[in-house]
Protein backbone atom coordinates (compact mmCIF):
# COMPACT_ATOMS: atom_id res chain seq x y z
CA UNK A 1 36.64 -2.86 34.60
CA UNK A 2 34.04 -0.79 34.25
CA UNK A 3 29.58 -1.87 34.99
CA UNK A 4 29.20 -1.51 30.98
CA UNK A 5 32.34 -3.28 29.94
CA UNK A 6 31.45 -6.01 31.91
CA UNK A 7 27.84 -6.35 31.05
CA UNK A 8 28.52 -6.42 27.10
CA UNK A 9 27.25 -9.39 25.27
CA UNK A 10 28.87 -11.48 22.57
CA UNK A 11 29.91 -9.36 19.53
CA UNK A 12 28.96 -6.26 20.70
CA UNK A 13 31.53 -2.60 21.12
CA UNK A 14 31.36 0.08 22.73
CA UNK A 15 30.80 2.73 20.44
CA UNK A 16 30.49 5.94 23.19
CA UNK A 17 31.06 6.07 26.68
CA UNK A 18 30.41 9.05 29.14
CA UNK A 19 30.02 10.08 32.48
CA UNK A 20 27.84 12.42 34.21
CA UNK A 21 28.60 15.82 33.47
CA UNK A 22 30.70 17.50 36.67
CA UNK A 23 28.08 20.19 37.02
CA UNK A 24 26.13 17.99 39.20
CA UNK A 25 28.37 18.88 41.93
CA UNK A 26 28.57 22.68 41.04
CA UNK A 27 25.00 23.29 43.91
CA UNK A 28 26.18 21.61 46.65
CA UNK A 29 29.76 22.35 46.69
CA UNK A 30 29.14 25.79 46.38
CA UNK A 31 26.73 26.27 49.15
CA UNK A 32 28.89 23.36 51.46
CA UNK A 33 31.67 26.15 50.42
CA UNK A 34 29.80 29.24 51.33
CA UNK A 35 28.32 27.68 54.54
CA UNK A 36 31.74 26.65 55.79
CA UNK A 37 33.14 30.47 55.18
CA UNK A 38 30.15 31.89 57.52
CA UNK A 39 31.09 29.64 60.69
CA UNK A 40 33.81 31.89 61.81
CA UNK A 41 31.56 35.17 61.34
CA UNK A 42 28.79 33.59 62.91
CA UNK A 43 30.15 32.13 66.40
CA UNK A 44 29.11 35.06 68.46
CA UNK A 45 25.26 34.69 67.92
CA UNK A 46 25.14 31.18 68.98
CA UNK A 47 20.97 30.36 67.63
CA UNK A 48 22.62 31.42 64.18
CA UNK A 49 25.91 29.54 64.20
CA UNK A 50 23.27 26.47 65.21
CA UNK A 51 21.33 26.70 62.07
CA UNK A 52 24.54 27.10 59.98
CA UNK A 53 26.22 23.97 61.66
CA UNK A 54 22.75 22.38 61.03
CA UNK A 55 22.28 23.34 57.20
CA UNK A 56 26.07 22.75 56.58
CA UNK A 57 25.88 19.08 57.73
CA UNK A 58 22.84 18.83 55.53
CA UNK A 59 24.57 20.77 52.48
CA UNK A 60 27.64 18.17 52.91
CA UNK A 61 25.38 15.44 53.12
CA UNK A 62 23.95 16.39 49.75
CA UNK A 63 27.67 16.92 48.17
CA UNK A 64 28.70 13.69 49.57
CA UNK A 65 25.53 11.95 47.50
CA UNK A 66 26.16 14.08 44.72
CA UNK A 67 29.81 13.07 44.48
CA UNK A 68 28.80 9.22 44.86
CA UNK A 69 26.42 9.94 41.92
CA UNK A 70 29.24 11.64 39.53
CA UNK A 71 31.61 8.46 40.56
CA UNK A 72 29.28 5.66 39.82
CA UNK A 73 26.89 6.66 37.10
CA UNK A 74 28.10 5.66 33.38
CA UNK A 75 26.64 5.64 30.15
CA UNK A 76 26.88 3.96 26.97
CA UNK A 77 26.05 3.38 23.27
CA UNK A 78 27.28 0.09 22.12
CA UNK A 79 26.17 -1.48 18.55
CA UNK A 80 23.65 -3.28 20.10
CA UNK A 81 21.99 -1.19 23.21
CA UNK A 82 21.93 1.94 24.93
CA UNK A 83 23.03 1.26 28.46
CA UNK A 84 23.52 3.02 31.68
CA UNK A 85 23.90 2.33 35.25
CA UNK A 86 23.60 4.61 38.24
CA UNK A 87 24.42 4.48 41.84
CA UNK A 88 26.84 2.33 44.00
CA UNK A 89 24.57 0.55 47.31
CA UNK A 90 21.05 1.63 45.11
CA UNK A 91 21.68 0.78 41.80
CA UNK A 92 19.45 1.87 38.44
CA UNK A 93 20.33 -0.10 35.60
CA UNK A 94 19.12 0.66 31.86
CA UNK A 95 19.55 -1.38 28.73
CA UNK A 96 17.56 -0.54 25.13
CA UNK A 97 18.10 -2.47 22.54
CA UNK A 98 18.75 -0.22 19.52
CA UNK A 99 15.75 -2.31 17.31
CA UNK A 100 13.33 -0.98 19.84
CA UNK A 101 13.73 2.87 20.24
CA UNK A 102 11.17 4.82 18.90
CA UNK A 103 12.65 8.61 19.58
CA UNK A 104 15.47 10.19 21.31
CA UNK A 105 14.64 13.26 22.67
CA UNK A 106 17.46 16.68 23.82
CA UNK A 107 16.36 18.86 26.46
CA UNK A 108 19.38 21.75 27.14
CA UNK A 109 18.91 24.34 29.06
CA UNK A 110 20.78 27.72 28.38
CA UNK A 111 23.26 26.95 31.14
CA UNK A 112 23.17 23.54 29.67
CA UNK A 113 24.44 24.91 26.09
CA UNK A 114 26.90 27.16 27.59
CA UNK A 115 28.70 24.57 29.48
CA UNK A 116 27.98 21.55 27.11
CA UNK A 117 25.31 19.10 29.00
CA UNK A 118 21.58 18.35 28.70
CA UNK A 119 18.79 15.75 29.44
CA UNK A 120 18.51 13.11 26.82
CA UNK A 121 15.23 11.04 26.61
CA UNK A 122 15.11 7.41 25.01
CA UNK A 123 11.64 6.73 24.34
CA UNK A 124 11.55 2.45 23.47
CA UNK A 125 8.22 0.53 21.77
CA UNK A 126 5.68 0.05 24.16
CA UNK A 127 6.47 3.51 25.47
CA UNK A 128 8.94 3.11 27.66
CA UNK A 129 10.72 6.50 28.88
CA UNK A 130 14.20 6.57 30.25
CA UNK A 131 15.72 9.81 30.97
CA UNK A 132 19.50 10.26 31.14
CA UNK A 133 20.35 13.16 32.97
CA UNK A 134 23.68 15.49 32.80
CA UNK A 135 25.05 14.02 29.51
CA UNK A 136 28.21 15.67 28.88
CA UNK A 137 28.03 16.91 24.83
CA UNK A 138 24.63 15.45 24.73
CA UNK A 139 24.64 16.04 20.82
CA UNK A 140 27.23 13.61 20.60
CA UNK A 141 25.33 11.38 22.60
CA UNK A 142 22.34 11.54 20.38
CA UNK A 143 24.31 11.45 17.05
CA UNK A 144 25.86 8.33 18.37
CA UNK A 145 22.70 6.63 19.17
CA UNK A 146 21.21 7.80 15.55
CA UNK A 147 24.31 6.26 13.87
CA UNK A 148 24.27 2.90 15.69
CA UNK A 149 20.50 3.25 14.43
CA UNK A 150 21.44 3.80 11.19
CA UNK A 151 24.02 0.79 11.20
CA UNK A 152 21.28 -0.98 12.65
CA UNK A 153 18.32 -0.53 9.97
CA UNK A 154 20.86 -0.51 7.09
CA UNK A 155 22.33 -4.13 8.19
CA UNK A 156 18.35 -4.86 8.15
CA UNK A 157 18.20 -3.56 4.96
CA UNK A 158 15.48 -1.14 5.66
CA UNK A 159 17.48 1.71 4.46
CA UNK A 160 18.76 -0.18 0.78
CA UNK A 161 16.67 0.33 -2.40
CA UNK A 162 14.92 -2.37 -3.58
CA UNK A 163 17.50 -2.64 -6.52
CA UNK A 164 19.95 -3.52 -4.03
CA UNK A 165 18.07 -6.18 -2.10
């Protein structure tokens, strides 16, 4: 069972659930790849092969935190909350309540529209930022949060006529 599943409270669904987007590993796999494929041209100029051995063990490093990252990072939009947790040993929590955001902000870059991921940005009352990083289909992410928002002030009956009331 997942962090979010087992955090919900009393009458409240899931309503989206993601991941971080796999392009978070795309940097450090690629140069842990490309440092691993000099080595064997490299082993005659010893001071060289050094700083390669040297920058690969650091590149791995990085993929190795990377891929704990991808694995234990979550996200979700229930009825009641945004929620996310990140990390496994150093763990980052975050839980809105849907009442109290304020804006929802989409930052893609170009790479970001081509392969479908982005930055989202919940901004809560009292100005409180959290910033979600590598949302896979990030519009769906935000159009999710907007419709829970929606269920939200129409079950308030912000959104009825007065006629209706």
């Amino acid at each position: 069972m997942s962090y979010i599943e087992e955090n919900l409270m009393e009458d409240e669904r899931i309503e989206l659930m993601c991941r971080l987007h796999p392009i978070v590993l795309l940097i450090p796999a690629m140069a842990t790849s490309f440092l691993a494929g000099s080595l064997s041209m490299l082993q005659e100029i010893p001071l060289v092969f050094g700083a390669v051995v040297v920058l690969l063990a650091f590149s791995a490093y990085k993929l190795l935190c990377r891929l704990v990252l991808y694995l234990t990072s979550e996200y979700a939009i229930t009825s009641k909350r945004v929620l996310g947790k990140t990390g496994f040993i150093r763990r980052k929590s975050l839980d809105i309540v849907l009442s109290k955001v304020e804006a929802i902000r989409l930052t893609q870059s170009i790479s970001g529209r081509i392969l479908d991921y982005g930055d989202i940005e919940v901004t809560g009352t009292g100005g409180t930022d959290e910033m979600l990083c590598f949302i896979p289909a990030p519009l769906e992410f935000r159009m999710a949060i907007q419709q829970q928002l929606s269920v939200l002030s129409s079950e308030d009956g912000h959104d009825q006529h007065p006629e209706h009331q």
